[in-house]
C-alpha atoms as a PDB file:
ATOM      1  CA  UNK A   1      -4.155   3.077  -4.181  1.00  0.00           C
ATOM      2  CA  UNK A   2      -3.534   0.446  -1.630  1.00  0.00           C
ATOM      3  CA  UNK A   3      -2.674   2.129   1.414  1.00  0.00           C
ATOM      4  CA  UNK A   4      -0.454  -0.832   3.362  1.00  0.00           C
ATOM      5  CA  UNK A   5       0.702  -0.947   6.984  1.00  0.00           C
ATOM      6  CA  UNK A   6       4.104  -1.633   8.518  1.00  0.00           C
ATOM      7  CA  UNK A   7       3.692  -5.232   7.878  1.00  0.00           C
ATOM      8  CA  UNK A   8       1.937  -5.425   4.639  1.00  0.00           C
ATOM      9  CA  UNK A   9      -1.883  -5.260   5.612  1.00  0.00           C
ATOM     10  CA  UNK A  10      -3.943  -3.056   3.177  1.00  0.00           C
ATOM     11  CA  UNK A  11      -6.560  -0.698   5.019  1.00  0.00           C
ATOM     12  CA  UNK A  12     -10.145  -0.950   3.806  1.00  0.00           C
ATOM     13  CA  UNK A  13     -13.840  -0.394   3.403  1.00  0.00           C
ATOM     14  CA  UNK A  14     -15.803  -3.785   4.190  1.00  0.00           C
ATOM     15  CA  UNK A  15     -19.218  -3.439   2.987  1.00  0.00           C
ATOM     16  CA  UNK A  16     -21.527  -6.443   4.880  1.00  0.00           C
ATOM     17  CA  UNK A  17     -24.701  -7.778   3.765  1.00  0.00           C
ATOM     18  CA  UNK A  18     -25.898  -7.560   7.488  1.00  0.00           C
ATOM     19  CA  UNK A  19     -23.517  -6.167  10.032  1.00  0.00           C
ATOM     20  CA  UNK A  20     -23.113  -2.451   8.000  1.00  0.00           C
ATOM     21  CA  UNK A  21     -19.434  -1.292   6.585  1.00  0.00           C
ATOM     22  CA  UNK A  22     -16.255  -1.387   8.457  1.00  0.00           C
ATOM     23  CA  UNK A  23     -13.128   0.525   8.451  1.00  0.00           C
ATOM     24  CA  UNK A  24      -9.776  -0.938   8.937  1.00  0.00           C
ATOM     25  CA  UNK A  25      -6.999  -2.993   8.513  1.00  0.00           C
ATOM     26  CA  UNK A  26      -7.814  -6.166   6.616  1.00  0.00           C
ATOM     27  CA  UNK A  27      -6.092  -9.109   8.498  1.00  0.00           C
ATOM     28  CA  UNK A  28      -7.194 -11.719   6.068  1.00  0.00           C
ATOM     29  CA  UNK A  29     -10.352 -12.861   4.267  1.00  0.00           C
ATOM     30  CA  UNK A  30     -11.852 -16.310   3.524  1.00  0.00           C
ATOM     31  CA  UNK A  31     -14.990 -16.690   1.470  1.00  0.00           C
ATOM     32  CA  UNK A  32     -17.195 -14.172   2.784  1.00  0.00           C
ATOM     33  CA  UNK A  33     -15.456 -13.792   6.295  1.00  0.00           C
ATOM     34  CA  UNK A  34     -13.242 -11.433   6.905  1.00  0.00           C
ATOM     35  CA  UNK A  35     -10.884 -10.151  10.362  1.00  0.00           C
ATOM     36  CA  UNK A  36     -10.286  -6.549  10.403  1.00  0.00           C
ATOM     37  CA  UNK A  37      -8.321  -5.078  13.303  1.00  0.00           C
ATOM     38  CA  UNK A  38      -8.627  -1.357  14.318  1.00  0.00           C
ATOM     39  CA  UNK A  39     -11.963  -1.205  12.550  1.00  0.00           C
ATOM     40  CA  UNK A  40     -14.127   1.407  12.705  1.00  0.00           C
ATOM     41  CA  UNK A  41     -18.385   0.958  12.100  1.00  0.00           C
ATOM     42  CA  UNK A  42     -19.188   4.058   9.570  1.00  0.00           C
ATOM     43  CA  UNK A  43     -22.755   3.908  10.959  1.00  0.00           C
ATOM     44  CA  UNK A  44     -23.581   7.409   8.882  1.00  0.00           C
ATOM     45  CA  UNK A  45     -21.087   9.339   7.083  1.00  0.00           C
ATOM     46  CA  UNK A  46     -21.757  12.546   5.182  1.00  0.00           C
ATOM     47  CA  UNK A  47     -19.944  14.377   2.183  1.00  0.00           C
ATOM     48  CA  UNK A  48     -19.484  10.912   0.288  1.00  0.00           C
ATOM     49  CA  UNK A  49     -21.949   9.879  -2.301  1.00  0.00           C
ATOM     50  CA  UNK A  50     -20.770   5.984  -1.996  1.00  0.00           C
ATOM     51  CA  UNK A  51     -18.541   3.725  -0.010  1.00  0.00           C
ATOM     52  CA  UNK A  52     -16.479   4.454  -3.143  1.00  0.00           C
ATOM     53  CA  UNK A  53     -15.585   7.938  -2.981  1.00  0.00           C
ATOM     54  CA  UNK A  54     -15.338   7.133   1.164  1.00  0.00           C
ATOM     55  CA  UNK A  55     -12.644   5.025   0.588  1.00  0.00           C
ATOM     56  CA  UNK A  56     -10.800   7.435  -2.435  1.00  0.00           C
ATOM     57  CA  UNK A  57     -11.523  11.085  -0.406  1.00  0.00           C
ATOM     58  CA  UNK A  58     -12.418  10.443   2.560  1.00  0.00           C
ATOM     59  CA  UNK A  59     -15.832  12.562   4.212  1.00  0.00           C
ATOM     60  CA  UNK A  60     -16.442  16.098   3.671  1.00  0.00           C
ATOM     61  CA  UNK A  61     -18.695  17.121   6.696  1.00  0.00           C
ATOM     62  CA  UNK A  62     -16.570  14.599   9.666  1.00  0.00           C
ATOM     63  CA  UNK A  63     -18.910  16.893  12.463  1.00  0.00           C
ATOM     64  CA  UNK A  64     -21.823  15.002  11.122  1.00  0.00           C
ATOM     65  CA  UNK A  65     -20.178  11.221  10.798  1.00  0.00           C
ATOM     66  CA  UNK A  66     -21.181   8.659  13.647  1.00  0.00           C
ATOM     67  CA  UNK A  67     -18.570   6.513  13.182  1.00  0.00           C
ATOM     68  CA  UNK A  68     -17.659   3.720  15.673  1.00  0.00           C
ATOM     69  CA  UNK A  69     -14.603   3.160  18.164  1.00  0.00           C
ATOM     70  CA  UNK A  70     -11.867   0.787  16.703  1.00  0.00           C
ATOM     71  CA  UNK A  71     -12.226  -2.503  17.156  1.00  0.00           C
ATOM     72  CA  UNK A  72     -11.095  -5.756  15.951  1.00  0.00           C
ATOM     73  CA  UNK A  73     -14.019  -7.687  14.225  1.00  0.00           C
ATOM     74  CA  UNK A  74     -14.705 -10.807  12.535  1.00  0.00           C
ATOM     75  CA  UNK A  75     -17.340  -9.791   9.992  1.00  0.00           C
ATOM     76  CA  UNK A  76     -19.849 -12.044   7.773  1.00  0.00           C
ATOM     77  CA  UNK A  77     -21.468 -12.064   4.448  1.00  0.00           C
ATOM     78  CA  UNK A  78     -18.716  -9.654   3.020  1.00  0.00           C
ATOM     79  CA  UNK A  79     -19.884  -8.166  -0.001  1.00  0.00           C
ATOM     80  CA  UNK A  80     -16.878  -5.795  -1.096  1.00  0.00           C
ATOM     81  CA  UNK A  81     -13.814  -4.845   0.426  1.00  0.00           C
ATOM     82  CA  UNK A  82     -12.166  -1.477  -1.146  1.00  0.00           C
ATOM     83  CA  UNK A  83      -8.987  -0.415  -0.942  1.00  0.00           C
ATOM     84  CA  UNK A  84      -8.845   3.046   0.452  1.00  0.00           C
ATOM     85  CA  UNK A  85      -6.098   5.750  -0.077  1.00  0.00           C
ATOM     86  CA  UNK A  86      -3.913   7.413   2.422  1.00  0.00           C
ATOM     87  CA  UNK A  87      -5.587  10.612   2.571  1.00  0.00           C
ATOM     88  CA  UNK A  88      -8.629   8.421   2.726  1.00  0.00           C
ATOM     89  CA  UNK A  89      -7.728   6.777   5.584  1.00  0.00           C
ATOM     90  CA  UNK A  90      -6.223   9.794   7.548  1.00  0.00           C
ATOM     91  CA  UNK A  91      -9.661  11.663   6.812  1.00  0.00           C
ATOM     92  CA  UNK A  92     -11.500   8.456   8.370  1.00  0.00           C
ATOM     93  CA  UNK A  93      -9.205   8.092  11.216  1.00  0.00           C
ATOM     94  CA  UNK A  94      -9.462  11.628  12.076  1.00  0.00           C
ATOM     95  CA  UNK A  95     -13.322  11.561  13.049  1.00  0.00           C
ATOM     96  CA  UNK A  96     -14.016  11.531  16.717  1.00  0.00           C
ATOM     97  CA  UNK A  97     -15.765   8.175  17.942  1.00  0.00           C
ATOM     98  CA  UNK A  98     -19.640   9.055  17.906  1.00  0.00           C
ATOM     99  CA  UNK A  99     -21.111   8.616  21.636  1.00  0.00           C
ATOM    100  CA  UNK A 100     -24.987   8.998  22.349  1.00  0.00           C
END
């Protein structure tokens, strides 16, 4: 399931106890801390019934996501990091950046 970059970085889904849940590649993790670049915020995501099935399928109804634009991120209070899939990530990847 671990869905690795050209230099050996898994992509993930980092649930935080304050700053929400990230998408992206996981540059490394101490503790509770981790770097992600190209990280997308899944503010609201729809067609998954946990971060679980996000990370294994993916989102079902991507015209009603608000999902960030990438970034890279230090994030705090980590409280899992899930490896997703390929067609996991590709289905995350593929929703347009929400704008207000």
């Amino acid at each position: 399931m671990n869905d690795e970059n050209e230099i050996g970085k898994s992509w993930v889904v980092v649930r935080t106890q304050n700053a929400g849940v990230f998408a992206g590649t996981l540059e490394s993790r101490t503790g509770e801390e981790a770097v992600l670049s190209g990280a997308i915020r899944l503010w609201y995501w729809s067609g998954a019934a946990s971060l679980s099935q996000l990370a294994t399928e993916g989102v079902k109804n991507p015209s009603s996501c608000k999902f960030g634009v990438p970034i890279s991120v230090t994030v705090r209070g980590v409280i899992e990091v899930i490896e997703t899939t390929p067609e996991a990530r590709a289905n995350i990847e593929s929703v347009p950046s929400w704008r207000a």
